[in-house]
C-alpha atoms as a PDB file:
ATOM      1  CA  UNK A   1       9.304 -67.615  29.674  1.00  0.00           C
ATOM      2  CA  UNK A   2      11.724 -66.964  27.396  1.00  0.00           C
ATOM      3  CA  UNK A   3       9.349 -65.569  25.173  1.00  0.00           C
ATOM      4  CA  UNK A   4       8.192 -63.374  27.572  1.00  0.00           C
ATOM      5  CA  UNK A   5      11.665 -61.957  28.497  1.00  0.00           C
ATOM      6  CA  UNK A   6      12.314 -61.039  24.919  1.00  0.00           C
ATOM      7  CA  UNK A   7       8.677 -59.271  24.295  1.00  0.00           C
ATOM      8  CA  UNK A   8       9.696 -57.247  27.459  1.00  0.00           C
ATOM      9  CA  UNK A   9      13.401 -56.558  26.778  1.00  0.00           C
ATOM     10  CA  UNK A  10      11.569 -55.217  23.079  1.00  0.00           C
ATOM     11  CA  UNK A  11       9.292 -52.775  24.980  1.00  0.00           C
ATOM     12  CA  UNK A  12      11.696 -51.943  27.049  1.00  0.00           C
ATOM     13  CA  UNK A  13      13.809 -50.964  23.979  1.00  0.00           C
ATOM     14  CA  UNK A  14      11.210 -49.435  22.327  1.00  0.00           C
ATOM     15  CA  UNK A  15      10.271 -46.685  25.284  1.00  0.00           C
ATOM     16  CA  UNK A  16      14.183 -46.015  25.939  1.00  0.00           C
ATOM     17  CA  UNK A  17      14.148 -45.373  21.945  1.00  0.00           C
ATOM     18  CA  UNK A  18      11.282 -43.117  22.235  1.00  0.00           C
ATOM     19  CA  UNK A  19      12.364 -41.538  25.328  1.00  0.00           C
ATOM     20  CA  UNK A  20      15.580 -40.452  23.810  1.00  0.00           C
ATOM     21  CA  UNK A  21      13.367 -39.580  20.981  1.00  0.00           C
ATOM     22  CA  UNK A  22      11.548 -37.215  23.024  1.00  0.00           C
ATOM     23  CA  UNK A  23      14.621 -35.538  25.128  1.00  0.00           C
ATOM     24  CA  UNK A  24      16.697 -34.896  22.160  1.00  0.00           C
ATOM     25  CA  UNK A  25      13.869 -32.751  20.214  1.00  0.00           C
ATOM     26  CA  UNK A  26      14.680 -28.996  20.144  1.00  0.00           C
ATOM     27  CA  UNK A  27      12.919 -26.913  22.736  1.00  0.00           C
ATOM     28  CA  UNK A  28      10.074 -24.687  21.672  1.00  0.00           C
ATOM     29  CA  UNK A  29      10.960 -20.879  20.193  1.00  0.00           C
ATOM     30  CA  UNK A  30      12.023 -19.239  21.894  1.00  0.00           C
ATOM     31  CA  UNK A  31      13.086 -19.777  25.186  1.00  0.00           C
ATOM     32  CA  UNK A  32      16.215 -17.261  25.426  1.00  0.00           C
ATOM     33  CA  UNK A  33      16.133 -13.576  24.865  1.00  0.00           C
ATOM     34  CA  UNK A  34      16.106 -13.151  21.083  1.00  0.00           C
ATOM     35  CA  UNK A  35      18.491 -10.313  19.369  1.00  0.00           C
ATOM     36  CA  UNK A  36      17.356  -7.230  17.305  1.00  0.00           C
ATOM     37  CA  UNK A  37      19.776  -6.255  15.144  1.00  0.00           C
ATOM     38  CA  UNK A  38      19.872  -2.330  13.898  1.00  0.00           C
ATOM     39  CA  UNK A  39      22.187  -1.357  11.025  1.00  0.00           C
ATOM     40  CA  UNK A  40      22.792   2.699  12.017  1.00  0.00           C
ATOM     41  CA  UNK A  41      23.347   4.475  15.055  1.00  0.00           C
ATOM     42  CA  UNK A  42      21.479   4.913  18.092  1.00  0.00           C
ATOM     43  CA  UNK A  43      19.255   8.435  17.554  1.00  0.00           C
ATOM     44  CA  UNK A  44      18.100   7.781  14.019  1.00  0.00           C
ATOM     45  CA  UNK A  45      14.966   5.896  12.252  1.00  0.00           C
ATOM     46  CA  UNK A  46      16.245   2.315  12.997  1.00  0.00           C
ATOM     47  CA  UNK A  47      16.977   2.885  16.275  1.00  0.00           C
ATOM     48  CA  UNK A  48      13.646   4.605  17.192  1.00  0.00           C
ATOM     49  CA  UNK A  49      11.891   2.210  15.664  1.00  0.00           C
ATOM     50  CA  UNK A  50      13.529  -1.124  16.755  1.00  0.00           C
ATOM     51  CA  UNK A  51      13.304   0.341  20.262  1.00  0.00           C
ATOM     52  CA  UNK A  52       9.472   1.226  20.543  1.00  0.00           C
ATOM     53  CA  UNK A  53       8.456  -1.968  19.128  1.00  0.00           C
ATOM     54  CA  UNK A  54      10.841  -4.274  21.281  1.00  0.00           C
ATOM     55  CA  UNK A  55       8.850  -4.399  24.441  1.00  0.00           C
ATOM     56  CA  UNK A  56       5.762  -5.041  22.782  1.00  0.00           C
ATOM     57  CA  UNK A  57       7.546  -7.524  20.453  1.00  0.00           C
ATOM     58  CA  UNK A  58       9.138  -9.321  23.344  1.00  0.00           C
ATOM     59  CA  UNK A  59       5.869  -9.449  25.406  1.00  0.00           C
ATOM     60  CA  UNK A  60       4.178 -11.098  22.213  1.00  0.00           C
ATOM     61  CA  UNK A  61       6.810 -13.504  21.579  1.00  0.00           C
ATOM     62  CA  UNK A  62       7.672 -14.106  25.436  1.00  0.00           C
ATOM     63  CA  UNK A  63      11.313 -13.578  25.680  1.00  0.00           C
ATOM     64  CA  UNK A  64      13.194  -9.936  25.812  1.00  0.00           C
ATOM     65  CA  UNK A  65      14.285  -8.225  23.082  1.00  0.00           C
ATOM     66  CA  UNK A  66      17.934  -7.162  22.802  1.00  0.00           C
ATOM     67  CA  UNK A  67      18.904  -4.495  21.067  1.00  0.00           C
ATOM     68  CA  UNK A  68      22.431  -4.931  19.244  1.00  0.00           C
ATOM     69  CA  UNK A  69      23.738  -1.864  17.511  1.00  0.00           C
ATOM     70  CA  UNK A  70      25.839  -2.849  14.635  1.00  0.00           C
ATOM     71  CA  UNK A  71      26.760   0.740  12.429  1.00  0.00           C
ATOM     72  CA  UNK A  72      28.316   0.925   9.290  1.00  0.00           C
ATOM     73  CA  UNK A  73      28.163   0.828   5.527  1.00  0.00           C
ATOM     74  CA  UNK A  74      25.077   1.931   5.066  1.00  0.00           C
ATOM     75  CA  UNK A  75      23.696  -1.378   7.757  1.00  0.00           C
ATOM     76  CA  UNK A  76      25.842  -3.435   5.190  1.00  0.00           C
ATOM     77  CA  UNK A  77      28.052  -4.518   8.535  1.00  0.00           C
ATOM     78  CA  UNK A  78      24.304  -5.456  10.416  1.00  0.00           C
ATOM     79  CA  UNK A  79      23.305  -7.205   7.167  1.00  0.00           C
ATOM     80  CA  UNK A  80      25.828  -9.347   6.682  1.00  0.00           C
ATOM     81  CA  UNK A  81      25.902 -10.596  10.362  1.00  0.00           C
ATOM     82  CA  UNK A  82      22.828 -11.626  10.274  1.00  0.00           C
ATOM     83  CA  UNK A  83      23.047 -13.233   7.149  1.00  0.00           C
ATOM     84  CA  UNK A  84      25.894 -15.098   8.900  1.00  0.00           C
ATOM     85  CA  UNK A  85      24.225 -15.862  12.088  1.00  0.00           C
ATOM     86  CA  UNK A  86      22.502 -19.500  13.053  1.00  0.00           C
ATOM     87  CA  UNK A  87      18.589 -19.731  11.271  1.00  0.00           C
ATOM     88  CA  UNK A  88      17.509 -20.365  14.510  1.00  0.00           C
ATOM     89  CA  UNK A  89      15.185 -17.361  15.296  1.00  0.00           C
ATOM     90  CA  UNK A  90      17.106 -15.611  17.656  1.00  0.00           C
ATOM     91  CA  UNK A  91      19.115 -12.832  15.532  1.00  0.00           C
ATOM     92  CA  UNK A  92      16.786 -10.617  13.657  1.00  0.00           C
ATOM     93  CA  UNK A  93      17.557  -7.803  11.371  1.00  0.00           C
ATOM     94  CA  UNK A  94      15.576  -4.731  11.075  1.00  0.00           C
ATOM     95  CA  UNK A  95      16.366  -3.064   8.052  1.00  0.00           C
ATOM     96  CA  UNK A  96      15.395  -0.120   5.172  1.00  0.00           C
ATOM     97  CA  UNK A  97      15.732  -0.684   1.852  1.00  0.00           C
ATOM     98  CA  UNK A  98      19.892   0.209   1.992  1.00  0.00           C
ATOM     99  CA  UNK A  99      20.715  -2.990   3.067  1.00  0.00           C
ATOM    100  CA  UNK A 100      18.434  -5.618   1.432  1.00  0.00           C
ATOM    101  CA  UNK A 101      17.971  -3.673  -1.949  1.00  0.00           C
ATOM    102  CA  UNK A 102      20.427  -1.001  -2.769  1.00  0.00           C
ATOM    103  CA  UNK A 103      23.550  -2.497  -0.816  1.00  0.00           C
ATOM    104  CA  UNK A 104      24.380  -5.567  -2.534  1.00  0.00           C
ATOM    105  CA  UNK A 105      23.961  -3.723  -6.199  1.00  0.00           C
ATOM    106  CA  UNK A 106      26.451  -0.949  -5.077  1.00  0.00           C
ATOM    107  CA  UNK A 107      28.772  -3.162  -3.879  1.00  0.00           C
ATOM    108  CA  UNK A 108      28.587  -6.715  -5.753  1.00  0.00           C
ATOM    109  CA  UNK A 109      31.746  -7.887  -3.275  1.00  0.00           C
ATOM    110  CA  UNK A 110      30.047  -7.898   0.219  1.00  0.00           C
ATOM    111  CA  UNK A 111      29.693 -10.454   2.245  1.00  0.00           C
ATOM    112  CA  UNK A 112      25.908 -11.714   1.749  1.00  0.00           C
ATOM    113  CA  UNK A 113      23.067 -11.060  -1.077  1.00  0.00           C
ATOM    114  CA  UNK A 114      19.496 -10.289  -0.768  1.00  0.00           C
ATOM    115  CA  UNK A 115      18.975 -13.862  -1.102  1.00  0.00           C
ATOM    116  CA  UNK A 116      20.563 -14.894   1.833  1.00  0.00           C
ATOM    117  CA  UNK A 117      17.839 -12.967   4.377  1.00  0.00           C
ATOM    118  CA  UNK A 118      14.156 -14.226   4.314  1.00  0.00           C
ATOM    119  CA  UNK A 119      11.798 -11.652   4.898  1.00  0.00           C
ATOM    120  CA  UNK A 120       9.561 -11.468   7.697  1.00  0.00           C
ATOM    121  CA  UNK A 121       7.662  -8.400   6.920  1.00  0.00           C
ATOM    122  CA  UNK A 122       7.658  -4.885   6.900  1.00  0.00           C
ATOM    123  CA  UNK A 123       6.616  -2.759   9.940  1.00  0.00           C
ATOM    124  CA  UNK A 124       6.641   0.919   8.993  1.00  0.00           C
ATOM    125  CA  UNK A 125       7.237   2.949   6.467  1.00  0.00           C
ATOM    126  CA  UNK A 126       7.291   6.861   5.678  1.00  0.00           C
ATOM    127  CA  UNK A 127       8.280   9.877   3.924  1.00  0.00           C
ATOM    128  CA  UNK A 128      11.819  11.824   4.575  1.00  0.00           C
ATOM    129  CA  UNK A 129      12.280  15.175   5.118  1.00  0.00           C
ATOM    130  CA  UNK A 130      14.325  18.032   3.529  1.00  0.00           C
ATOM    131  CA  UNK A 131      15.710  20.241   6.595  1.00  0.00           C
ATOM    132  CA  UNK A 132      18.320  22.673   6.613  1.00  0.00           C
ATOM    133  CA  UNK A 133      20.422  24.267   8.897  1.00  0.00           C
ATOM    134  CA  UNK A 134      18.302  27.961   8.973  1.00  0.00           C
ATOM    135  CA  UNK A 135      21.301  29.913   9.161  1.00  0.00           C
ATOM    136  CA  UNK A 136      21.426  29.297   5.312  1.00  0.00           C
ATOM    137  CA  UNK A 137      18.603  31.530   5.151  1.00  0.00           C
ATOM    138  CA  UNK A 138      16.986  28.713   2.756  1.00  0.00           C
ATOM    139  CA  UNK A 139      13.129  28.916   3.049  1.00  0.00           C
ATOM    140  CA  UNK A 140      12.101  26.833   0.750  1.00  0.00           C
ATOM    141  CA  UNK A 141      12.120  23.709  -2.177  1.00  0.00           C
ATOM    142  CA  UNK A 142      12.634  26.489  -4.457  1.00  0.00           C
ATOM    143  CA  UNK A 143      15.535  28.497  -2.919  1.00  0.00           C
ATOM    144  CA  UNK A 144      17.360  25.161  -2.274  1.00  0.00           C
ATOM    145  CA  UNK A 145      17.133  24.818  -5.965  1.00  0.00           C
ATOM    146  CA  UNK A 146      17.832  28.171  -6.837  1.00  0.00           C
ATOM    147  CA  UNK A 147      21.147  28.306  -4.266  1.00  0.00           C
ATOM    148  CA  UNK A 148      22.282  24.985  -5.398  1.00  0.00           C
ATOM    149  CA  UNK A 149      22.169  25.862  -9.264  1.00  0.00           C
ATOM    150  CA  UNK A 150      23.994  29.659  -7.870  1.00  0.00           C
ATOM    151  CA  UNK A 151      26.927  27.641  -6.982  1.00  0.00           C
ATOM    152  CA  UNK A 152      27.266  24.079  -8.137  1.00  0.00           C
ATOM    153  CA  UNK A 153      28.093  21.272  -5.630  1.00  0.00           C
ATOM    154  CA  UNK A 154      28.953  24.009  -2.631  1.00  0.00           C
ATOM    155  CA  UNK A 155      25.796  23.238  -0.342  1.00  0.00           C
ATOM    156  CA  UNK A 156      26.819  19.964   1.260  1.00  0.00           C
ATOM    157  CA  UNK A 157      23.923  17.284   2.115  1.00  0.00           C
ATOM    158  CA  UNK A 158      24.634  14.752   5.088  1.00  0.00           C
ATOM    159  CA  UNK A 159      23.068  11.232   5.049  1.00  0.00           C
ATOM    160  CA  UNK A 160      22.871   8.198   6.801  1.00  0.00           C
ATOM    161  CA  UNK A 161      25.922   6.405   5.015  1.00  0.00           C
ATOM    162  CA  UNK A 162      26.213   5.599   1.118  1.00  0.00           C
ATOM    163  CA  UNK A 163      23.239   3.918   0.008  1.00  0.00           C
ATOM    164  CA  UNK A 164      20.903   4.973   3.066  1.00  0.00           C
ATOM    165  CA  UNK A 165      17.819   6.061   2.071  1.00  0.00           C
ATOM    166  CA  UNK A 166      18.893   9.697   2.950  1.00  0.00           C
ATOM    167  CA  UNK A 167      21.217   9.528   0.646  1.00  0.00           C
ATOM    168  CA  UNK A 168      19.565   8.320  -2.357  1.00  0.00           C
ATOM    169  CA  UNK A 169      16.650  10.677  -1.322  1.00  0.00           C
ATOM    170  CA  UNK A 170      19.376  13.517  -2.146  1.00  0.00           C
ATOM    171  CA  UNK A 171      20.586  11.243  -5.143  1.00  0.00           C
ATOM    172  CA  UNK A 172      17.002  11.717  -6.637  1.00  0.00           C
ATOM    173  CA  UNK A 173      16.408  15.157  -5.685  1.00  0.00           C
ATOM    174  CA  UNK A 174      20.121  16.119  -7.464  1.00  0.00           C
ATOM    175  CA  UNK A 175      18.206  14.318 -10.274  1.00  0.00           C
ATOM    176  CA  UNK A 176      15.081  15.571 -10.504  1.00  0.00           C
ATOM    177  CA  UNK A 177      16.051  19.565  -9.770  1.00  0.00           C
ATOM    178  CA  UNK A 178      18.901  18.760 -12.308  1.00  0.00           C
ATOM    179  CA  UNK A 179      21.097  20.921  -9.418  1.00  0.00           C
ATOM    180  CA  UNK A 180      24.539  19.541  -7.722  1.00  0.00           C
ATOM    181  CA  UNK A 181      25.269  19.248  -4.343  1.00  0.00           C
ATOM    182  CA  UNK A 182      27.929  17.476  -2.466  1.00  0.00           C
ATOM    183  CA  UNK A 183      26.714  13.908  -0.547  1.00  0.00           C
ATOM    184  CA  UNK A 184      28.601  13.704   2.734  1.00  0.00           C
ATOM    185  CA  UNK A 185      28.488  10.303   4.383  1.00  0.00           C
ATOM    186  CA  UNK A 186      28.121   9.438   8.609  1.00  0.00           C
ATOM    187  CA  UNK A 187      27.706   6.302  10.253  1.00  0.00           C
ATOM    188  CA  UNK A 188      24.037   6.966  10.777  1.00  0.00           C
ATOM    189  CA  UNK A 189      21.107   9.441  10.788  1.00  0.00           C
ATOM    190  CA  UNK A 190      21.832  10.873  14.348  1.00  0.00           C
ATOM    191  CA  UNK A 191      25.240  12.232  13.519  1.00  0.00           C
ATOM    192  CA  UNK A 192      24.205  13.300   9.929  1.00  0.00           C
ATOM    193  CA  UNK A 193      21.553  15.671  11.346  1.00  0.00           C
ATOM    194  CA  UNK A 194      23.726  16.524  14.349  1.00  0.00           C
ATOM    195  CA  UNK A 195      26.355  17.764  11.269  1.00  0.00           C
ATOM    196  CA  UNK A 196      23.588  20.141  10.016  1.00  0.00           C
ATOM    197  CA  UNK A 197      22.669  21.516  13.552  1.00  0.00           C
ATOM    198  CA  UNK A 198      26.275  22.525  13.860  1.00  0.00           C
ATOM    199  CA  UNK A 199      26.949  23.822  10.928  1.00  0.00           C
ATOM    200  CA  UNK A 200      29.298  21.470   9.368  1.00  0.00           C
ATOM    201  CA  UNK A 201      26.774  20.324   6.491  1.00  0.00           C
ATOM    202  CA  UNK A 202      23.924  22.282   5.125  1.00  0.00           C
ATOM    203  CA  UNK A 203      21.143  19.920   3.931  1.00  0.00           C
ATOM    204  CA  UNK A 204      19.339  17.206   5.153  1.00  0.00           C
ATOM    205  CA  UNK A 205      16.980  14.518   3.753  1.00  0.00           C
ATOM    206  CA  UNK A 206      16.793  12.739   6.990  1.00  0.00           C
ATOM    207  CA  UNK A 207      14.352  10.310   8.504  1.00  0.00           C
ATOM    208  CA  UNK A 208      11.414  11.925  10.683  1.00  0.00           C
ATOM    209  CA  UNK A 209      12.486  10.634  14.102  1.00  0.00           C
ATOM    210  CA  UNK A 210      15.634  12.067  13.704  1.00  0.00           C
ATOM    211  CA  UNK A 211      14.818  15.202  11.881  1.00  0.00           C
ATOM    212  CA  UNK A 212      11.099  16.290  13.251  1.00  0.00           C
ATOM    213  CA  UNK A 213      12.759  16.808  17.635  1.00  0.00           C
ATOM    214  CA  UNK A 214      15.568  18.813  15.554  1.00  0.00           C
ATOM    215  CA  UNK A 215      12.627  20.920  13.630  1.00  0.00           C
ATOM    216  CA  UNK A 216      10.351  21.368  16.865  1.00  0.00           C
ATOM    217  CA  UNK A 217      13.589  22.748  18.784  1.00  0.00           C
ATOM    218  CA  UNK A 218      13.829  25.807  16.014  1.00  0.00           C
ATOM    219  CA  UNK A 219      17.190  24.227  14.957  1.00  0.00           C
ATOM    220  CA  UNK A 220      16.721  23.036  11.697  1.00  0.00           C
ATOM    221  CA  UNK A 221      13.825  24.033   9.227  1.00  0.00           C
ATOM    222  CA  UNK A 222      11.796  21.625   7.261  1.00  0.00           C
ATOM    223  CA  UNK A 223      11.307  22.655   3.941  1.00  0.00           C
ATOM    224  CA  UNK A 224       9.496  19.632   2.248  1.00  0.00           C
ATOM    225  CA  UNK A 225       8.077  16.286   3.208  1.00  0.00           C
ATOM    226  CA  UNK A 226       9.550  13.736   0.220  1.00  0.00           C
ATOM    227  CA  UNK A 227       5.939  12.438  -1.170  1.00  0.00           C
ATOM    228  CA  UNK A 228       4.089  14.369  -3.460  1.00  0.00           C
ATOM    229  CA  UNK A 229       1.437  15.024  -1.335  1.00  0.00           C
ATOM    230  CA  UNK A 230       1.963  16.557   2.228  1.00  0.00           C
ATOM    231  CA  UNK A 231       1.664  13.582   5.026  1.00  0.00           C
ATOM    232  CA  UNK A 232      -0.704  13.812   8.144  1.00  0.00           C
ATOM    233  CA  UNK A 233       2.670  12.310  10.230  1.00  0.00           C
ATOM    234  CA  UNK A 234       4.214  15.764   9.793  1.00  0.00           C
ATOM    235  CA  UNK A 235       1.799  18.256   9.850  1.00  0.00           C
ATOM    236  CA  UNK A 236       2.778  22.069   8.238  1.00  0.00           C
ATOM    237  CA  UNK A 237       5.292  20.714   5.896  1.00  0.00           C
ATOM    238  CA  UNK A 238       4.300  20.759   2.540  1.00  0.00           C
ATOM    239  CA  UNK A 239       4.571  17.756   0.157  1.00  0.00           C
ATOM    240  CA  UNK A 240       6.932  17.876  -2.980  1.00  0.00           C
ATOM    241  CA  UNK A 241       4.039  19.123  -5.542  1.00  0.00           C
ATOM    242  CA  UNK A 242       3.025  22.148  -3.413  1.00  0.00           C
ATOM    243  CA  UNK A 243       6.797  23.016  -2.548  1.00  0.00           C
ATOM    244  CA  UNK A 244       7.203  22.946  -6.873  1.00  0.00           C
ATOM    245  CA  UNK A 245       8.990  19.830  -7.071  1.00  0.00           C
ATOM    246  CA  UNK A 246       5.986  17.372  -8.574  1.00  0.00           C
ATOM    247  CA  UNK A 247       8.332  14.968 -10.271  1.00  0.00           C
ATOM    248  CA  UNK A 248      10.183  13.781  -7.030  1.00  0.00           C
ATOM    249  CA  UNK A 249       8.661  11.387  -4.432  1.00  0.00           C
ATOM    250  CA  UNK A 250      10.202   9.037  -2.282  1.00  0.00           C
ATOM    251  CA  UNK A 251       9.178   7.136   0.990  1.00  0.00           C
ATOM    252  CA  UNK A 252      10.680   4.100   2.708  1.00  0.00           C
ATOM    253  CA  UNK A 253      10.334   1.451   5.292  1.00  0.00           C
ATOM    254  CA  UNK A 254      11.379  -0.937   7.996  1.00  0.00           C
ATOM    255  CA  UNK A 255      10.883  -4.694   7.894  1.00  0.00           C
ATOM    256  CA  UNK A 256      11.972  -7.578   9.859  1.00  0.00           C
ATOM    257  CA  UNK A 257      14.582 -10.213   8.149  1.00  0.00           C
ATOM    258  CA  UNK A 258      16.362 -13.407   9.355  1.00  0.00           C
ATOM    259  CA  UNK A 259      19.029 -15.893   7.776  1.00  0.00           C
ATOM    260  CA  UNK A 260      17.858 -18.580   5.123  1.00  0.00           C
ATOM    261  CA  UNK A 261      16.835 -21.445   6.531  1.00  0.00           C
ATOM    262  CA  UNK A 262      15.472 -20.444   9.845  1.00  0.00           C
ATOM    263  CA  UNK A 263      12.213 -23.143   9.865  1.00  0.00           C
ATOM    264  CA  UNK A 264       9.189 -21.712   8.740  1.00  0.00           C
ATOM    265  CA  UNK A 265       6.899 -22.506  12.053  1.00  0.00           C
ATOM    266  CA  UNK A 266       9.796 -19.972  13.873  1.00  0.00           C
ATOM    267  CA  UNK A 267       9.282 -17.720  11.025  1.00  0.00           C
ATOM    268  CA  UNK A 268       5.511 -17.569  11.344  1.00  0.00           C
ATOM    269  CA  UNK A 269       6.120 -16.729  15.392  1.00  0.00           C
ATOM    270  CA  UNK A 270       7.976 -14.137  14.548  1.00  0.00           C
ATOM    271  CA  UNK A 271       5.188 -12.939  12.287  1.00  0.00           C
ATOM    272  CA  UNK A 272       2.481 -13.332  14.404  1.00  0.00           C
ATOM    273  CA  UNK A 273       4.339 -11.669  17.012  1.00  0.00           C
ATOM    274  CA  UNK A 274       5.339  -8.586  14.908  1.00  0.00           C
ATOM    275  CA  UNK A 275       1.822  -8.029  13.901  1.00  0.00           C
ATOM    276  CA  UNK A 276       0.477  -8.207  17.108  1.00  0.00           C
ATOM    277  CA  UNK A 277       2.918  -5.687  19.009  1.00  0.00           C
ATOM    278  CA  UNK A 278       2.836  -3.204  15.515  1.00  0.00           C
ATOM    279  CA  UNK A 279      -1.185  -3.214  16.066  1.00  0.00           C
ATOM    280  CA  UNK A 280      -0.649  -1.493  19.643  1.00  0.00           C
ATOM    281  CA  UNK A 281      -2.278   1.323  19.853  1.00  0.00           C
ATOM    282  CA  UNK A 282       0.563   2.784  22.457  1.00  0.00           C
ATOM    283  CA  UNK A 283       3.042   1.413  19.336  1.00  0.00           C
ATOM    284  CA  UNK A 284       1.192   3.561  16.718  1.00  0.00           C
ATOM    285  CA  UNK A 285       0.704   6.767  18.292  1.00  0.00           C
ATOM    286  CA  UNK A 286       4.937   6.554  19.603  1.00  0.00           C
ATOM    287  CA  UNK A 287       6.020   6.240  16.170  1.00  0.00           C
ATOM    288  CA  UNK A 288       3.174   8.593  14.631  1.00  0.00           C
ATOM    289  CA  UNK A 289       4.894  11.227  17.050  1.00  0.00           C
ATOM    290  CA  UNK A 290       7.700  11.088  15.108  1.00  0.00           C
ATOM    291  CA  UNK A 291       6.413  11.017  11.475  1.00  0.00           C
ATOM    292  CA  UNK A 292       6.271   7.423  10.870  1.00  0.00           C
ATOM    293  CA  UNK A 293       3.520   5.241  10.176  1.00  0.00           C
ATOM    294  CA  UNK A 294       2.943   1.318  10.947  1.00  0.00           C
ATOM    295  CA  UNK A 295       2.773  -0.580   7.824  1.00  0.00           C
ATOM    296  CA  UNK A 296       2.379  -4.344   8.756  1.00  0.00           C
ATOM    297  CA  UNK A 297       2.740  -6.967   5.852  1.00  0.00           C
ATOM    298  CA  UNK A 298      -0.114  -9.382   5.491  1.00  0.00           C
ATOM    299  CA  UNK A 299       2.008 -12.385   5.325  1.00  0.00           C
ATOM    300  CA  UNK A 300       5.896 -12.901   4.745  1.00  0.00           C
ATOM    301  CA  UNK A 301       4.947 -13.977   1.515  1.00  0.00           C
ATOM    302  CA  UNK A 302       3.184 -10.692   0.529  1.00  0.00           C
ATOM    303  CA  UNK A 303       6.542  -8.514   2.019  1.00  0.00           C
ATOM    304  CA  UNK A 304       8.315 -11.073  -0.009  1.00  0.00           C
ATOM    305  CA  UNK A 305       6.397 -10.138  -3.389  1.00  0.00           C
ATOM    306  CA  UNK A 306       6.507  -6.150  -2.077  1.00  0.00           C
ATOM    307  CA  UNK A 307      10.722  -6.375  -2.327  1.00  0.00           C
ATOM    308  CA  UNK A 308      10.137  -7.973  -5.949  1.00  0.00           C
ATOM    309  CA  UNK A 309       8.418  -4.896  -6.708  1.00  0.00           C
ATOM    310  CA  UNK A 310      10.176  -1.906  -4.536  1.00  0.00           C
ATOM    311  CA  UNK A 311      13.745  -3.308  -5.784  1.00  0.00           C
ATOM    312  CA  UNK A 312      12.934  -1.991  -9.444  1.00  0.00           C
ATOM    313  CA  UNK A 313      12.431   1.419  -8.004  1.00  0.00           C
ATOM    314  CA  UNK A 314      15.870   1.606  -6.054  1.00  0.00           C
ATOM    315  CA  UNK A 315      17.775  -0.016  -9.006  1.00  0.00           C
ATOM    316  CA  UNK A 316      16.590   1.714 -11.135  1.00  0.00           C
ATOM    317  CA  UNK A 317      17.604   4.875  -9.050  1.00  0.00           C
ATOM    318  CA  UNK A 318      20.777   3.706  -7.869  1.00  0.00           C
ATOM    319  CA  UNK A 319      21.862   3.055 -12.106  1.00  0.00           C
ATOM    320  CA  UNK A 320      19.652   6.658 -12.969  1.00  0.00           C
ATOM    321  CA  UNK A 321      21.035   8.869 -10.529  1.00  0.00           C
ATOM    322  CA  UNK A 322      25.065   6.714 -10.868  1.00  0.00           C
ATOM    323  CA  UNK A 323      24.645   6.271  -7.237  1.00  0.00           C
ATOM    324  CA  UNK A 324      28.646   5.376  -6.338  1.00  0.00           C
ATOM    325  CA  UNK A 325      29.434   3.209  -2.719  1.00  0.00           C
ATOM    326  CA  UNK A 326      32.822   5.674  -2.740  1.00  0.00           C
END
């Protein structure tokens, strides 16, 4: 009997072990709203982009998507909270080559490295455009050149915050042209073309979606798209070899990124989510509207080795063209 007793006490033991076991493991990702974290202000290329993939990102992953807005140093402020945040899958970055690549060379001080976000993978990518303010009475690639090497650093170019891709896009073009014009910083690509519009700057190598409504409304004039060839996304602007610029090109992208150490089976949801909602047709034709194109990764390891490569290119720039943070 007593034998008995014990064998059943043991059992007993064993399920209430198990049991806890069971109630203490972690409850599948996600089941919360997960957070979308954009680096600029609301009206430019982050912004448009996190917010017409977050409905069909949410629907794939089965929570809402929340869209934080965190502005500032060139996304450095977004960056660095994620960086910061728990690896648990529910703060994502979406982020341009500023704040993974260029950021954390400019600035060796901040708060976080490259290494300290895992990338997901990218989602779009595309060329910028240089616009202008047509009361400069600038046509053209050629009479940008020609008024910037008139008088030296007097056309002023506004950009998405030091280290934006607007920015270095100007940085190269200063570079290639071998002209000088003065980089004016903003918090984001919505009040650096708003700048132009009014007046207050004169240039522009801003992002499509917040260029191309700017362009359509006769208020700014697109001179050039920044590849060498001309893109279907924005059609009637010519690329940089037939505006007489052949030695410049420059694109970038979006991708998704979350903190080191968020577990790899949460990490491949989030990929298999992305891909799905990129690969909506309703998601491809919004974003083709407004010059950009869907470029989904084939696996986070593949955007990984894609950063490996693109870094050497923005490096290279930022040291090339003496790209300052100040």
């Amino acid at each position: 009997m007593k034998t008995r007793n014990w064998i059943r006490a043991l059992l007993l033991a064993s399920l209430c072990t198990h049991g806890a076991g069971a109630w203490a493991q972690p409850a599948a990702y996600p089941n919360k709203p997960v957070k979308l974290v954009v680096g600029f202000t609301p009206g430019g290329a982050a912004d448009y982009v996190a917010r017409a993939m977050s409905e069909a990102l949410g629907k794939a992953l089965g929570q809402p998507i929340v869209i934080e807005t965190r502005p500032g140093s060139g996304s450095s402020i977004a960056a660095d909270q994620v960086s910061k945040a728990a690896p648990d899958g529910y703060t994502i970055l979406i982020a341009s080559p500023s704040s993974i690549l260029v950021n954390p060379v400019l600035n060796p001080k901040l708060g976080y490295t490259a290494k300290d976000l895992l990338p997901i993978l990218k989602v779009t990518s595309s060329p910028l455009v240089v616009a202008v303010n047509p009361a400069t009475g600038i046509s053209s690639v050629q009479d940008l050149i020609a008024r910037a090497r008139r008088a030296p650093g007097a056309l002023n170019y506004a950009t998405a915050g030091n280290g934006s891709a607007p920015h270095l896009g100007g940085a190269l073009f200063l570079q290639v042209a071998n002209v000088q014009m003065t980089s004016i910083p903003f918090r984001g690509g919505g009040p650096a073309i708003q700048s132009v519009v009014a007046g207050d700057t004169q240039v522009t190598f801003g992002t499509p979606p917040s260029v191309l409504p700017m362009v359509q409304a006769g208020r700014l004039r697109a001179l050039a798209v920044t590849t060498r060839e001309g893109s279907s996304l924005v059609p009637g602007v010519p690329g940089m070899a037939e505006a007489g610029l052949p030695d410049y090109a420059i694109e970038f992208w979006y991708g998704l990124f979350v903190p080191v150490g968020t577990p790899a089976p949460v990490v491949k949801k989030i990929f298999d989510a992305a891909t799905v909602a990129m690969r909506q047709p309703s998601i491809k034709a919004a974003l083709a509207r407004e010059g950009t194109d869907v470029s989904v990764s084939a696996s986070p390891e593949a955007f990984s080795a894609f950063l490996v490569e693109d870094a050497k290119f923005w490096v290279k720039l930022v040291k090339d063209a003496d790209v300052k943070l100040e």
